[in-house]
Protein backbone atom coordinates (compact mmCIF):
# COMPACT_ATOMS: atom_id res chain seq x y z
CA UNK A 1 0.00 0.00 0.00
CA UNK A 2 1.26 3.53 -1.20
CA UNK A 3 1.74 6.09 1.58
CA UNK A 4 -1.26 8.22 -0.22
CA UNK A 5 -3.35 5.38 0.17
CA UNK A 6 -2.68 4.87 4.05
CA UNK A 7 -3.33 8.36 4.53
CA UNK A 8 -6.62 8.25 2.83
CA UNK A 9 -7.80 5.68 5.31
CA UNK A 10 -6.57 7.61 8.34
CA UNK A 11 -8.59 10.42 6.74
CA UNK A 12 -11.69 7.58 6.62
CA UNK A 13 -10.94 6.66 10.03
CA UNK A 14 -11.42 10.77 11.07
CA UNK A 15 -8.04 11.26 11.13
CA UNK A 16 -6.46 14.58 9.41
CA UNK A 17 -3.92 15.84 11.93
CA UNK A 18 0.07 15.61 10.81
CA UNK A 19 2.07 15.76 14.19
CA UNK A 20 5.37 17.13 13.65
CA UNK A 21 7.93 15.72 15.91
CA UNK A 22 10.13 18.75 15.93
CA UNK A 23 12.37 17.78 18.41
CA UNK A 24 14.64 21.07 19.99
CA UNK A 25 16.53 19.58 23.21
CA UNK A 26 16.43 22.16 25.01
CA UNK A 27 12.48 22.29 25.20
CA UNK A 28 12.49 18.36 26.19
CA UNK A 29 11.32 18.27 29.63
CA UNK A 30 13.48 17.51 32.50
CA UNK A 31 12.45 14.07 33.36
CA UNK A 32 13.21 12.91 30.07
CA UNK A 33 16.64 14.14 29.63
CA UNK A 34 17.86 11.02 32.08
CA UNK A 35 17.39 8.53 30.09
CA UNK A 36 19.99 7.42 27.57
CA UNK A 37 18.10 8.88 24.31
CA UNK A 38 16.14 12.14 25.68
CA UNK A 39 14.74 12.84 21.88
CA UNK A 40 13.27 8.66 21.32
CA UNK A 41 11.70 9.17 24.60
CA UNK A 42 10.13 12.21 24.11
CA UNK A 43 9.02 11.10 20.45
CA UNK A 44 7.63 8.05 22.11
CA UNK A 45 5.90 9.91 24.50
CA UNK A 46 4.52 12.73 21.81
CA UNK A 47 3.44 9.48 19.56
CA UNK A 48 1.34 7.68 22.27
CA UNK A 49 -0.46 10.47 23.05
CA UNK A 50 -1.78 11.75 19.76
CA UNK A 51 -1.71 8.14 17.79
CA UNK A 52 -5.27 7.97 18.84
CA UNK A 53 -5.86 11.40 16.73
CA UNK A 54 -3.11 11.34 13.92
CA UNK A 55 -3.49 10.59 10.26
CA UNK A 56 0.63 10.95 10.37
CA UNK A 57 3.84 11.98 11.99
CA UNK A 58 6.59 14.18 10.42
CA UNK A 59 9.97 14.03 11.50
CA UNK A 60 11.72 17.73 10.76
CA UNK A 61 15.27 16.35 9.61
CA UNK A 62 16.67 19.82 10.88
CA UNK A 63 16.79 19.28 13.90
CA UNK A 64 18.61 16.02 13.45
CA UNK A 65 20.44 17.18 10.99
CA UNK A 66 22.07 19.32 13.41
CA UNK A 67 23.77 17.14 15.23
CA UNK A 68 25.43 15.22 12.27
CA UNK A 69 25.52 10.89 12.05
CA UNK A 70 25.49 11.08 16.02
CA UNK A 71 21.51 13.22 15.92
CA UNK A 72 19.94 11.03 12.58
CA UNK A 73 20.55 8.09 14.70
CA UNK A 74 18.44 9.21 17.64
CA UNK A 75 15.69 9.09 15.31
């Protein structure tokens, strides 16, 4: 199945939002930045919580990007 078509059953399902997972460190909240991977956790945790609503998630390579190989593999 093409992504075009799994978004057009989301959009069946009543689900239009995109959730951007525009990850900036320093607005990850405290508690998370203990664990090992701050930005997976915090992803994880953004994901959970709007699954339920989302038609998709967009990852905004920037802020990845950033970081070089070491911040594309916290993906």
């Amino acid at each position: 199945m093409k992504a075009i078509e799994k978004l057009i059953n989301k959009n069946k399902e009543g689900k239009i939002i995109c959730v951007g997972l525009d990850t900036d460190i320093t607005k990850i909240p405290s508690h998370l930045k203990s664990f090992t991977n701050p930005v997976m956790e915090f992803n994880k945790t953004i994901i959970e919580n709007t699954a339920p609503y989302a038609a998709a998630f967009k990852i905004n390579f920037a802020f990845y990007e950033s970081d070089g190989v070491e911040g594309l593999r916290n993906i």
